[in-house]
N, C-alpha and C. Protein backbone atom coordinates (compact mmCIF):
# COMPACT_ATOMS: atom_id res chain seq x y z
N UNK A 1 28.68 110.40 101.63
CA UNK A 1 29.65 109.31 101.43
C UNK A 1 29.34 108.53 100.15
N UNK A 2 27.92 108.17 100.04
CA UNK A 2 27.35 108.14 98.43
C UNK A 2 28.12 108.25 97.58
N UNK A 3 27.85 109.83 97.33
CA UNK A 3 28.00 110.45 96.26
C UNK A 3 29.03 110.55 95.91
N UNK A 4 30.92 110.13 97.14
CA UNK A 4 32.00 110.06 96.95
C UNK A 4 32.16 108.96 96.28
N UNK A 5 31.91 108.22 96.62
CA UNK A 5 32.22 106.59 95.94
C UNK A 5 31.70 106.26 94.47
N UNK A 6 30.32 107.28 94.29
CA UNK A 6 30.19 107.01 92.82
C UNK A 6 31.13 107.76 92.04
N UNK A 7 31.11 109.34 92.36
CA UNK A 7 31.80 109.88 91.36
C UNK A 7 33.34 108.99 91.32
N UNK A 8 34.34 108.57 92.56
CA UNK A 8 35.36 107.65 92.61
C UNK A 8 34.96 107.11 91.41
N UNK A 9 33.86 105.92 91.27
CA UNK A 9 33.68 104.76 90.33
C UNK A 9 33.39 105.28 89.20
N UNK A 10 32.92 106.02 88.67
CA UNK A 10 32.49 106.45 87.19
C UNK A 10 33.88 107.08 87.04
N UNK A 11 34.54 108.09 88.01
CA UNK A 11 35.98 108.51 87.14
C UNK A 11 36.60 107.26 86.68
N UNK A 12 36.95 106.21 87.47
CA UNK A 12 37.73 105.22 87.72
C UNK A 12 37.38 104.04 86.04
N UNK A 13 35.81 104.41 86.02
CA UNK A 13 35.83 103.71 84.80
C UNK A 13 35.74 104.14 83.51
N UNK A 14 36.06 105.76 83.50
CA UNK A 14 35.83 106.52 82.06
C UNK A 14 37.55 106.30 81.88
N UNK A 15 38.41 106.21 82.78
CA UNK A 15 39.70 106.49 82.54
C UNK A 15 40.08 105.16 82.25
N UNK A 16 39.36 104.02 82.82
CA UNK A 16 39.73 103.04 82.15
C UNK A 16 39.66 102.60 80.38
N UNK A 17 38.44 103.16 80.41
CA UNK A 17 37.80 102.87 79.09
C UNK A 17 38.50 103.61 78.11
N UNK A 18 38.78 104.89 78.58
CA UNK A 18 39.87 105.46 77.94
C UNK A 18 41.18 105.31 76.89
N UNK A 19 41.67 104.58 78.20
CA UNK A 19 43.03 103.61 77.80
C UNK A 19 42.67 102.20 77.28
N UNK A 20 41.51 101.89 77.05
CA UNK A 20 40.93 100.93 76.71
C UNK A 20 40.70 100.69 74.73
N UNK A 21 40.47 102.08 74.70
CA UNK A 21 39.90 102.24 73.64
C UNK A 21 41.15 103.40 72.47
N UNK A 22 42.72 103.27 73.69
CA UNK A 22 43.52 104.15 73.16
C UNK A 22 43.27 105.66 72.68
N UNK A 23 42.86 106.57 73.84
CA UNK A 23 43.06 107.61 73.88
C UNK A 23 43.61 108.28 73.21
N UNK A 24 44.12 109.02 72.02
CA UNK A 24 45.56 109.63 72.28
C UNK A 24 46.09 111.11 73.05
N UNK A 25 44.70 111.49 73.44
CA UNK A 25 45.19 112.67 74.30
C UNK A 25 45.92 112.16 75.68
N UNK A 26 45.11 110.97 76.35
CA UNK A 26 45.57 110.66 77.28
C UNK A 26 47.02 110.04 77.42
N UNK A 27 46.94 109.26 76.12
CA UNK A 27 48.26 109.07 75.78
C UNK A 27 49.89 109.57 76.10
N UNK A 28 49.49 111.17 75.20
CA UNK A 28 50.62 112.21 75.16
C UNK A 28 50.56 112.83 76.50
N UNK A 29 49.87 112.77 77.13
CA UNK A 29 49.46 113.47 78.62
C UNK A 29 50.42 112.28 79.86
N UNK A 30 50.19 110.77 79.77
CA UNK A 30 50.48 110.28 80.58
C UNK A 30 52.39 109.84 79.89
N UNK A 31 52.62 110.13 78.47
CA UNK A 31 54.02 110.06 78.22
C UNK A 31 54.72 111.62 78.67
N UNK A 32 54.15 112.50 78.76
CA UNK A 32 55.02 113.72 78.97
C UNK A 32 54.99 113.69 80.84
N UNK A 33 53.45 113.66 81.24
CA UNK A 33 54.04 113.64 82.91
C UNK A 33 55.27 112.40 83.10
N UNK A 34 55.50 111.53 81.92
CA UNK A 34 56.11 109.91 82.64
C UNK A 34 57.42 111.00 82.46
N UNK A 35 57.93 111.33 81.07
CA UNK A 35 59.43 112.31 80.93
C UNK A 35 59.60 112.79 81.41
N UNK A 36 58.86 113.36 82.18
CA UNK A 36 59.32 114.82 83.33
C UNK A 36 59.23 114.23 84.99
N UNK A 37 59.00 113.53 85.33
CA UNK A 37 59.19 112.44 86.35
C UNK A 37 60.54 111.92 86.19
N UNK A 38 60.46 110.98 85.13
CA UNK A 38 61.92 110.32 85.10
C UNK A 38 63.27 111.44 85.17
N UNK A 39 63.32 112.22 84.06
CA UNK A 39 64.04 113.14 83.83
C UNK A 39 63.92 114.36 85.55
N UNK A 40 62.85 114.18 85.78
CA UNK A 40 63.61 115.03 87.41
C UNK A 40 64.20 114.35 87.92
N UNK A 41 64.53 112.60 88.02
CA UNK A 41 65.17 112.24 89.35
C UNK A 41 65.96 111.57 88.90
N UNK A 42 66.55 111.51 87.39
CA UNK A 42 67.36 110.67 86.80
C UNK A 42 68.53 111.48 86.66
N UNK A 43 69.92 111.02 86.93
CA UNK A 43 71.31 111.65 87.08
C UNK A 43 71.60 112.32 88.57
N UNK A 44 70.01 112.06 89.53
CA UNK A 44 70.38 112.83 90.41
C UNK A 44 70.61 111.91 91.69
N UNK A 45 71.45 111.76 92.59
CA UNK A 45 71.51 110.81 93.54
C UNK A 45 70.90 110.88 94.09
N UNK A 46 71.09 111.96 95.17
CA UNK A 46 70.12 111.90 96.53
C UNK A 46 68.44 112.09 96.03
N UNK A 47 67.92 112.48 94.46
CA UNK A 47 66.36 112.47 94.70
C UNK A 47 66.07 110.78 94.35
N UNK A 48 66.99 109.92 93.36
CA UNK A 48 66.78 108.90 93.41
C UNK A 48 67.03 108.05 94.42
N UNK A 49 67.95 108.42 95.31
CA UNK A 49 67.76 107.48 96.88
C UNK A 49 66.48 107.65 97.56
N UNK A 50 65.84 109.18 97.66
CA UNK A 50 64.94 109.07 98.41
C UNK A 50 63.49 108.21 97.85
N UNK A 51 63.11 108.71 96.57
CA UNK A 51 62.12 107.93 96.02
C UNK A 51 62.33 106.43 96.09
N UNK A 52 63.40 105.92 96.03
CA UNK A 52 64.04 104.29 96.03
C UNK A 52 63.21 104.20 97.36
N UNK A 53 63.71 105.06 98.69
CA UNK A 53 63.37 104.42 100.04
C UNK A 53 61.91 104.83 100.17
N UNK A 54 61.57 105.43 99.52
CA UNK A 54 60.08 105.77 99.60
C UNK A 54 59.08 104.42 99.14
N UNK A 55 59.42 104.24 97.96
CA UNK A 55 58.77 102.62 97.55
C UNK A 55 59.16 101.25 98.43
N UNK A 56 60.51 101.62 98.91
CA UNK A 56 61.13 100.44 99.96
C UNK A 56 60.09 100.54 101.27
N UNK A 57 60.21 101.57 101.59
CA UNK A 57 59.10 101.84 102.86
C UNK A 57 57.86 102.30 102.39
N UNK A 58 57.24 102.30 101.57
CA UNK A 58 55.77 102.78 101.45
C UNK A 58 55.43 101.48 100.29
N UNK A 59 55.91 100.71 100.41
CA UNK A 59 55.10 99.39 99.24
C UNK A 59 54.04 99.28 100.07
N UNK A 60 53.07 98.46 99.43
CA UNK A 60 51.86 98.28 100.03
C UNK A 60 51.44 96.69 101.25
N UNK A 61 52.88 96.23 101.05
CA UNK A 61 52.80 94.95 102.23
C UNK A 61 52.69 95.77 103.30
N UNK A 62 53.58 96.69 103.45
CA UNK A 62 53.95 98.19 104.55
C UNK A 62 53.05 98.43 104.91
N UNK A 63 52.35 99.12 103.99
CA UNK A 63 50.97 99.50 104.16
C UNK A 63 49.75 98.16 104.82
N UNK A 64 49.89 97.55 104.63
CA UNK A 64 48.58 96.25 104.61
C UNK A 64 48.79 96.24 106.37
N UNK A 65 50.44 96.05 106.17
CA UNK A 65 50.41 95.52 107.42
C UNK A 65 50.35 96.91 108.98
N UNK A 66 50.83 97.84 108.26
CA UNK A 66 49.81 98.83 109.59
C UNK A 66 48.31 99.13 109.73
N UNK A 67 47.78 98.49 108.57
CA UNK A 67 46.77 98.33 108.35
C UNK A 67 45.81 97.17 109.57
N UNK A 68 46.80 96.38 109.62
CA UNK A 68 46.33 95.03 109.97
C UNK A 68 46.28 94.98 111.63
N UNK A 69 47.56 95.72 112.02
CA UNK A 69 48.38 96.04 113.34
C UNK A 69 46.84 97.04 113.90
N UNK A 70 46.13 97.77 113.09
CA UNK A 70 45.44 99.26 113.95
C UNK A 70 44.20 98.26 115.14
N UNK A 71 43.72 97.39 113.90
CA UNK A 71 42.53 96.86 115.12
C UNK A 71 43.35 95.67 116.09
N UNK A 72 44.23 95.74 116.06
CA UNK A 72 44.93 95.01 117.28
C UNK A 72 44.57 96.27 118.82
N UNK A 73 44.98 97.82 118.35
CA UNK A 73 44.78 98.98 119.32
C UNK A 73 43.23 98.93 119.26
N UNK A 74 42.27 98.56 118.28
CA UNK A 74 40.64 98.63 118.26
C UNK A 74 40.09 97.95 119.22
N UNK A 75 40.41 96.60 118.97
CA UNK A 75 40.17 95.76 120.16
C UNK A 75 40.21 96.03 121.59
N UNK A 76 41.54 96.76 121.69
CA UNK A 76 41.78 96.96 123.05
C UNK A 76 40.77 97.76 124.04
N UNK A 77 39.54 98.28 123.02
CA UNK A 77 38.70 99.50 123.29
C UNK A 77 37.14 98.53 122.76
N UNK A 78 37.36 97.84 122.32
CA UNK A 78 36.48 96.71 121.87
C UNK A 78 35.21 97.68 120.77
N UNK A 79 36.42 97.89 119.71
CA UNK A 79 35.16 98.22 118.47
C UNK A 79 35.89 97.12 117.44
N UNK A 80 34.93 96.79 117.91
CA UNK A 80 35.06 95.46 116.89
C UNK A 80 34.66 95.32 115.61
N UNK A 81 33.15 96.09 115.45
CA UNK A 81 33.53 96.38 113.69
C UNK A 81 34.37 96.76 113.05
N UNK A 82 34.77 97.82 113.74
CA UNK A 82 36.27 98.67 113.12
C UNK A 82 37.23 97.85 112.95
N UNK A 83 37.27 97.02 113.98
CA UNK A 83 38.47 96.05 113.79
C UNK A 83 38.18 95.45 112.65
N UNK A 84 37.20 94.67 112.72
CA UNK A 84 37.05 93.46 111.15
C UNK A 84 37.02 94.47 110.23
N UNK A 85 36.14 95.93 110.04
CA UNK A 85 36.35 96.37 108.87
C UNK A 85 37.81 96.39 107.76
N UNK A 86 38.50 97.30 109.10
CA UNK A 86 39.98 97.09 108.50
C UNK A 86 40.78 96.36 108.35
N UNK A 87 40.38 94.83 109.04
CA UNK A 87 41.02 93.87 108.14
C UNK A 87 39.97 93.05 106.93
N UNK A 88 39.14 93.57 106.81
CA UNK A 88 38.46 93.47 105.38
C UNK A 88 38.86 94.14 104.53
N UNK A 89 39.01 95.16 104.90
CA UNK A 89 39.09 96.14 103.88
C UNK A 89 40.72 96.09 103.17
N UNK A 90 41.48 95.76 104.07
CA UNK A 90 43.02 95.54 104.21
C UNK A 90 43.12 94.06 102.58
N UNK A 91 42.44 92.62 103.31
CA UNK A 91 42.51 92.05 102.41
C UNK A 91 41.81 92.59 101.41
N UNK A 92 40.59 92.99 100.89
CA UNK A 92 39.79 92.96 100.08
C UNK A 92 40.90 93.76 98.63
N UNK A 93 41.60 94.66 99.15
CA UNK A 93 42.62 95.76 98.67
C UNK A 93 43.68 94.46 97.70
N UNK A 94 44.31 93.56 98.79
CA UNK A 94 45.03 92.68 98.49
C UNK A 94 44.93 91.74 97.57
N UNK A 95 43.70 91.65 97.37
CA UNK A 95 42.96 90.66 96.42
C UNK A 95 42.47 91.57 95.20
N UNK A 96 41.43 92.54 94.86
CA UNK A 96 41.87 93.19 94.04
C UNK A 96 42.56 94.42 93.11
N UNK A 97 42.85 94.63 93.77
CA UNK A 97 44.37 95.66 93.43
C UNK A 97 45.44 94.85 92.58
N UNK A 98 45.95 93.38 93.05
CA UNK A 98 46.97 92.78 91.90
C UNK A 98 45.75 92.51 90.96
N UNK A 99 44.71 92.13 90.94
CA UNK A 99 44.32 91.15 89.87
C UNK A 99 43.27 92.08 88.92
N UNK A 100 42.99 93.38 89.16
CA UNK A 100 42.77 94.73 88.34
C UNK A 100 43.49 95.01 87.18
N UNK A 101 45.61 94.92 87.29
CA UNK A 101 46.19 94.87 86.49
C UNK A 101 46.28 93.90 85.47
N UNK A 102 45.02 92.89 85.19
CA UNK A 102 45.04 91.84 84.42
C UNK A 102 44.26 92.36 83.34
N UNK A 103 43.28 93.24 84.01
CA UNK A 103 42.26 94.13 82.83
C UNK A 103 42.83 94.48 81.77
N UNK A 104 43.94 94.92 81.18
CA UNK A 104 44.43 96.07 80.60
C UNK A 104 45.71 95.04 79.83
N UNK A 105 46.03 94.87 80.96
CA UNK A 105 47.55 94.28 80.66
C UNK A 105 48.72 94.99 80.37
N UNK A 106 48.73 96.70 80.42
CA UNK A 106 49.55 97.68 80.05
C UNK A 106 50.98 97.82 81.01
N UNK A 107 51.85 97.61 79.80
CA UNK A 107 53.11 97.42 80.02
C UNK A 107 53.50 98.92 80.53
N UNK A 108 54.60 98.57 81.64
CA UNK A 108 55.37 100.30 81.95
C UNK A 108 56.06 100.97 81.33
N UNK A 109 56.27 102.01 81.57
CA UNK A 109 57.02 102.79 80.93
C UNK A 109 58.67 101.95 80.62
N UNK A 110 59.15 102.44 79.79
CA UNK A 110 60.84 101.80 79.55
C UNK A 110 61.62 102.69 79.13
N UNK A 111 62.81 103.02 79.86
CA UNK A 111 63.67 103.70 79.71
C UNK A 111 65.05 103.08 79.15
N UNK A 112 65.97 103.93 78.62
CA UNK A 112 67.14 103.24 78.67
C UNK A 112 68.17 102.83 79.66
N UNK A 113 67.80 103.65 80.52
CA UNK A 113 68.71 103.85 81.84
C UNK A 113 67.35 103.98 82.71
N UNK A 114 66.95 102.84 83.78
CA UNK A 114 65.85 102.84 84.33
C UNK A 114 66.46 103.28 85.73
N UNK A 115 65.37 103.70 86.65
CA UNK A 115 66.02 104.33 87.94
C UNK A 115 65.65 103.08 88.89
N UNK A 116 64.53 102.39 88.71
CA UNK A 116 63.63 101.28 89.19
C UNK A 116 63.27 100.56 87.94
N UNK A 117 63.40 98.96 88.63
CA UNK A 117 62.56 98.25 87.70
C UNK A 117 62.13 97.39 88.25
N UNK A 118 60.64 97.09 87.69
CA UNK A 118 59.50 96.63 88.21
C UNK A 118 58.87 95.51 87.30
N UNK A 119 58.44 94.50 87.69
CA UNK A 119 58.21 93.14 86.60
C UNK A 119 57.10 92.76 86.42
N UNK A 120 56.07 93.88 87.11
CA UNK A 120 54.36 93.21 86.63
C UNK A 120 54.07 94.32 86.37
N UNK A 121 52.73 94.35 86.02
CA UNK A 121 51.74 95.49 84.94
C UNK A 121 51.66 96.42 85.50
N UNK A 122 51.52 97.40 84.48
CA UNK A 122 51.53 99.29 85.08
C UNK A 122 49.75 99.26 85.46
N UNK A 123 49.13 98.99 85.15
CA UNK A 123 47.66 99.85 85.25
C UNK A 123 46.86 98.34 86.32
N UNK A 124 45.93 99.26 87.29
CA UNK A 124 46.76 100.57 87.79
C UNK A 124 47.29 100.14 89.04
N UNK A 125 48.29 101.39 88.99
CA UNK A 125 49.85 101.27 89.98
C UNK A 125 49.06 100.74 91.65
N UNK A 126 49.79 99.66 92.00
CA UNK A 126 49.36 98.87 93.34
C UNK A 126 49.71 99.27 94.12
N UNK A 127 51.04 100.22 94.18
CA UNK A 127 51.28 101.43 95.48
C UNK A 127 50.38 102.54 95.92
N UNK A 128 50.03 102.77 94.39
CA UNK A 128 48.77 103.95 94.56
C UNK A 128 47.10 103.40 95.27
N UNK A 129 47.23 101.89 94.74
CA UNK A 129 46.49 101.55 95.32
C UNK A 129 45.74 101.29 96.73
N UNK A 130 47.11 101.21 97.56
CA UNK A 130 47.12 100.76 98.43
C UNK A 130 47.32 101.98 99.46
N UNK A 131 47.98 103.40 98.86
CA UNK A 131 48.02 104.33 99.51
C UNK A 131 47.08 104.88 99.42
N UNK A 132 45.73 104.97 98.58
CA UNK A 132 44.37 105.62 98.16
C UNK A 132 43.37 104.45 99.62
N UNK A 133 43.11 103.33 99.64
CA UNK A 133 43.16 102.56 101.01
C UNK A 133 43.23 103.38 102.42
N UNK A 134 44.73 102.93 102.78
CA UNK A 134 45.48 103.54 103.63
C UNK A 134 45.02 104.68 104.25
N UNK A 135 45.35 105.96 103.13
CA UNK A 135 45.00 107.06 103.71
C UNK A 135 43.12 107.05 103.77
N UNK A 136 42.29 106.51 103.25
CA UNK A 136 40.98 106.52 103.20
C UNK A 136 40.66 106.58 104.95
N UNK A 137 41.35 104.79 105.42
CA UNK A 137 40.95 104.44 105.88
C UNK A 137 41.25 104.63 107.04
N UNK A 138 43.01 105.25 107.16
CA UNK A 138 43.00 106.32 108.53
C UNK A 138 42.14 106.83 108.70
N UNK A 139 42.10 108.33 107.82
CA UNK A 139 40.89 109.02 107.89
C UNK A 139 39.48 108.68 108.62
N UNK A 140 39.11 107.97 108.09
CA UNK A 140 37.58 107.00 108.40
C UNK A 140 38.11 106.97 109.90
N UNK A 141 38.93 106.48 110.20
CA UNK A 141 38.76 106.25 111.45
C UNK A 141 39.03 107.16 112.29
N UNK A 142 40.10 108.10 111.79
CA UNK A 142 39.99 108.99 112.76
C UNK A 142 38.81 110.53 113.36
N UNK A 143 38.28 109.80 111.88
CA UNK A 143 36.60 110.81 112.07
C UNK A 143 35.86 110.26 113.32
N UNK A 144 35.88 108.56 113.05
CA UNK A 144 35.10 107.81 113.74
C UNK A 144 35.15 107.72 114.91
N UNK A 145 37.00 108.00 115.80
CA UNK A 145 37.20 107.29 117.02
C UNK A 145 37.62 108.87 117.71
N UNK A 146 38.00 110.06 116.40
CA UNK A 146 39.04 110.53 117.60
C UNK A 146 37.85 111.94 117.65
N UNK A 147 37.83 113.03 118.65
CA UNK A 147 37.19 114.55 118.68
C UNK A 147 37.62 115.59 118.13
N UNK A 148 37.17 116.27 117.65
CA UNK A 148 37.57 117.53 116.93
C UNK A 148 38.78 117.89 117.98
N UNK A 149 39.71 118.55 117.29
CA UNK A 149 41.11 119.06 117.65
C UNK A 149 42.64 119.04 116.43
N UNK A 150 43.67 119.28 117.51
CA UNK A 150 44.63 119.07 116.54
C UNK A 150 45.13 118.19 116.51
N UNK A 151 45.03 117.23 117.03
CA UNK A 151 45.44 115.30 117.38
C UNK A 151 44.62 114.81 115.98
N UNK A 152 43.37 115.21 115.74
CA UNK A 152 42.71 114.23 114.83
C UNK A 152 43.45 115.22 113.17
N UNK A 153 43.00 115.91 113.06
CA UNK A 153 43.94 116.70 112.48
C UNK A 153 45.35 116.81 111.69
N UNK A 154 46.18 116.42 112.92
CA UNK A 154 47.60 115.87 112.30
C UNK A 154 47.00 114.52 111.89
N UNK A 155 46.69 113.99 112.53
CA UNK A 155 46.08 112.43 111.83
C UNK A 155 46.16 112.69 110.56
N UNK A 156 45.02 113.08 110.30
CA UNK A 156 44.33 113.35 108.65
C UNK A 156 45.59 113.57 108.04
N UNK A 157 46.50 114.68 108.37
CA UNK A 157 47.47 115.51 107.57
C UNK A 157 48.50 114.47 107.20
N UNK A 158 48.45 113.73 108.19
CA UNK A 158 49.40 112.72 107.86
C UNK A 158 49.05 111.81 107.36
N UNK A 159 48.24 111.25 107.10
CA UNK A 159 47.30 110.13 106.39
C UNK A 159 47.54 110.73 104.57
N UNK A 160 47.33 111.53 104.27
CA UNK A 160 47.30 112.45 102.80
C UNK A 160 48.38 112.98 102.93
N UNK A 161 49.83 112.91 103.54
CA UNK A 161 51.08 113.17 103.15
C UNK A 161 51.89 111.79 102.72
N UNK A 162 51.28 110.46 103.61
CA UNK A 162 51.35 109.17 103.20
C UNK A 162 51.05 109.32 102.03
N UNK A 163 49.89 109.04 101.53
CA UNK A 163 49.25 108.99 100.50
C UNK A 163 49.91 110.29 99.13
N UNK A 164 49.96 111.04 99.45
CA UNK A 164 50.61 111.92 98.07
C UNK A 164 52.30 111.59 97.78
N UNK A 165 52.65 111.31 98.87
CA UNK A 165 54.73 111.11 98.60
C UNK A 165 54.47 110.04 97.94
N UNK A 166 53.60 108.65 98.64
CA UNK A 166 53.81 107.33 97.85
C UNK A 166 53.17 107.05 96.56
N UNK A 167 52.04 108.26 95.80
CA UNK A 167 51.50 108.20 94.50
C UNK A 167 52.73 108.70 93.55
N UNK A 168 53.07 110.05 94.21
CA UNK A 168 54.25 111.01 93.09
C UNK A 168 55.19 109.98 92.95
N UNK A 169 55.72 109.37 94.02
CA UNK A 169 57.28 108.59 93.73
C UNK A 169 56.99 108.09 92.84
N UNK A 170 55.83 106.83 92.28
CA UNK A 170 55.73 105.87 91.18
C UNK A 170 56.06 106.68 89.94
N UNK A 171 55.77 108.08 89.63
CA UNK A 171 56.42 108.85 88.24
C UNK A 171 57.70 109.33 88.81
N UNK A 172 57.85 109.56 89.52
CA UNK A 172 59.25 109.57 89.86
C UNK A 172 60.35 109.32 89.35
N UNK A 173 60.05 107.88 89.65
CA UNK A 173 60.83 106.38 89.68
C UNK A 173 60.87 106.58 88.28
N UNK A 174 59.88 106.45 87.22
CA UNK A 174 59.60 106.24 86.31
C UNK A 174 58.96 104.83 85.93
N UNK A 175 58.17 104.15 87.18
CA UNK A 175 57.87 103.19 86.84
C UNK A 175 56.46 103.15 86.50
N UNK A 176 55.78 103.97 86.39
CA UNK A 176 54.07 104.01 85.83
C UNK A 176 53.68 105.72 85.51
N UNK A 177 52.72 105.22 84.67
CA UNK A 177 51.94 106.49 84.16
C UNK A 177 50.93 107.21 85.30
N UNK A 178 50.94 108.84 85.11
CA UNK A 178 50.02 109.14 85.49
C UNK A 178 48.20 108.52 86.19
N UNK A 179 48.15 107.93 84.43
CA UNK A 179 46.84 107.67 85.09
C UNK A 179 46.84 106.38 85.20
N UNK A 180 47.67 104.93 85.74
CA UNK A 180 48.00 104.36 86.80
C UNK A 180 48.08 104.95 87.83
N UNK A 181 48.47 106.20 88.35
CA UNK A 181 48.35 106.16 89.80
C UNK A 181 47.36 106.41 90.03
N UNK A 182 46.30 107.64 89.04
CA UNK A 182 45.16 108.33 89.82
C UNK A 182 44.40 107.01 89.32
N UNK A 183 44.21 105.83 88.56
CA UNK A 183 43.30 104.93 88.62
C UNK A 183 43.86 104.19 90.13
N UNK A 184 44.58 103.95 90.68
CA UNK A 184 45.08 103.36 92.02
C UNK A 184 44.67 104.10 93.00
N UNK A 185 44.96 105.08 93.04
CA UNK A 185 44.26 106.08 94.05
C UNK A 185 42.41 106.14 94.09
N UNK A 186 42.18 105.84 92.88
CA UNK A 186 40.52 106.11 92.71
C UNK A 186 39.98 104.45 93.16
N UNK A 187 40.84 103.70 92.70
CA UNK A 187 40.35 101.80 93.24
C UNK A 187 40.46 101.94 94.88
N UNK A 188 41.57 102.32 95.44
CA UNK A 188 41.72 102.52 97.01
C UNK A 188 40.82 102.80 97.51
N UNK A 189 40.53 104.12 97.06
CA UNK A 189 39.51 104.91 97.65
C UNK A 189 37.83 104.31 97.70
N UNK A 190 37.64 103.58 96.61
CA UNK A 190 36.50 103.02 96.04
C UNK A 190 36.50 101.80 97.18
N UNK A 191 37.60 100.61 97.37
CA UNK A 191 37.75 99.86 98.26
C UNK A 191 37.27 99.94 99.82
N UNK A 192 38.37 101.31 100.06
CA UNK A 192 37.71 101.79 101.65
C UNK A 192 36.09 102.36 101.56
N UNK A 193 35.75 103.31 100.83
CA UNK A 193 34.33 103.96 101.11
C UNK A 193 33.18 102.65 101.21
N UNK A 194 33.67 101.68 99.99
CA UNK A 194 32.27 100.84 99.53
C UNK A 194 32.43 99.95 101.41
N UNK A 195 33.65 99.81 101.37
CA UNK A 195 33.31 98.75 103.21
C UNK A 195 33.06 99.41 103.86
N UNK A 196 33.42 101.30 104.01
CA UNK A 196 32.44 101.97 105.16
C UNK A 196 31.52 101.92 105.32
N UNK A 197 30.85 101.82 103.71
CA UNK A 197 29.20 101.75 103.89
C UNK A 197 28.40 100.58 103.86
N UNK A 198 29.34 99.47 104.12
CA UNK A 198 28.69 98.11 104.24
C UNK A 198 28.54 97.69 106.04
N UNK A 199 29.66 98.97 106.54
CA UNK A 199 29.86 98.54 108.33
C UNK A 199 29.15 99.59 108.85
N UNK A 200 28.14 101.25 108.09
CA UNK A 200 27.16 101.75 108.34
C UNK A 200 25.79 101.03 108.67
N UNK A 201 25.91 100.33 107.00
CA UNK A 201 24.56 99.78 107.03
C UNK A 201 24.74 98.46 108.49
N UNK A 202 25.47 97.95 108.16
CA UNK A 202 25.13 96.65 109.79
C UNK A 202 25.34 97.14 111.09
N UNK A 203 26.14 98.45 111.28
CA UNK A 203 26.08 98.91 112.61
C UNK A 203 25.34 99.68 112.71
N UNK A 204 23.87 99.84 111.50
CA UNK A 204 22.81 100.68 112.05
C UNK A 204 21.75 99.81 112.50
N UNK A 205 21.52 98.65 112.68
CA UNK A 205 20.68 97.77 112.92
C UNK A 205 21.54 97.36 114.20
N UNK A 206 22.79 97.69 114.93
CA UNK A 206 23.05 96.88 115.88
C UNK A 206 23.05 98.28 117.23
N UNK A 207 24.38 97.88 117.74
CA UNK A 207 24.52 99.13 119.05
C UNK A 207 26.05 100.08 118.70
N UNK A 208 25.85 100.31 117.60
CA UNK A 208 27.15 101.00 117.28
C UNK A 208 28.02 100.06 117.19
N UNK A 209 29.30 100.63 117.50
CA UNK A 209 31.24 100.41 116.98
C UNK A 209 31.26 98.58 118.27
């Protein structure tokens, strides 16, 4: 679990530094995936309705708040770390995920004909953020609570079908670059692992969950 969270954090900060220091490979890389995003779902109705309802239903309040709802069912079974984890981990996301995009300050993509428009900073994308979270932190739990089978299983599958529809839509849409999402996806992820291993270390000194 280590060794996930560092490599997470060192990708998370070479790609920053990257765009930091104006890339231009990354550059032409994150303008051609942005054209070919926009340009698939632009003129087309039904792919721009669905991506529309995809961000309508997969924003990250959405997210926070099934987030928030799970240890309400934790409780009921009384794991109570689990419970506070995930609403730690829930705010902790909330708090920095917007205030990450202050780093950079990188404006979104702009089209002439936009499919979505969006009024705060591209880097990095807070949907991705919050779906890199999300799906972490299903996961986590369903390692934690449920037994090998196909119940835990679909879990997972569905946890990382969350998580991949609500990263792709943001190029979609055309409202962020590439590497806005995979830096959102890599902060999420970094968010959930670092509180798993803060509710390892104190529930190894206690009596478990």
């Amino acid at each position: 679990m280590r060794w996930l969270l560092a490599v997470a954090a060192v990708l998370l900060c070479v790609l920053t530094i990257a765009l930091a220091v104006g890339s231009e490979q990354l550059a032409r890389l994150d303008q051609t995936v942005a054209d070919w995003g926009y340009h698939s779902t632009w003129g087309h109705a039904g792919r721009s309705s669905f991506w529309v309802a995809v961000a309508t239903y997969g924003q990250p309040m959405v997210l926070r708040a099934v987030l928030v709802l799970l240890p309400l069912l934790l409780a009921r079974k009384r794991n109570w770390c689990l419970a506070a984890w995930l609403v730690a981990v829930t705010v902790t996301e909330n708090v920095i995920a917007p205030s990450t995009k202050l780093l950079l300050s990188r404006p979104r993509p702009e089209w002439l004909e936009p499919i979505a428009v969006e009024h705060s900073l591209s880097y990095p994308s807070g949907h991705a953020a919050m779906a890199g979270t999300f799906a972490a932190a299903v996961i986590l739990v369903a390692l934690a609570m449920m037994g090998p089978g196909w119940s835990r299983r679909l879990v997972v599958l569905l946890a990382l079908l969350v998580y991949l529809v609500i990263s792709v839509d943001r190029i979609f849409l055309g409202v962020h670059y590439l590497s806005d999402v995979v830096a959102g996806n890599l902060l999420g992820l970094c968010i959930a692992l670092a509180g798993w291993l803060l509710l390892l270390r104190v529930t190894s000194s206690g009596s478990g969950w």
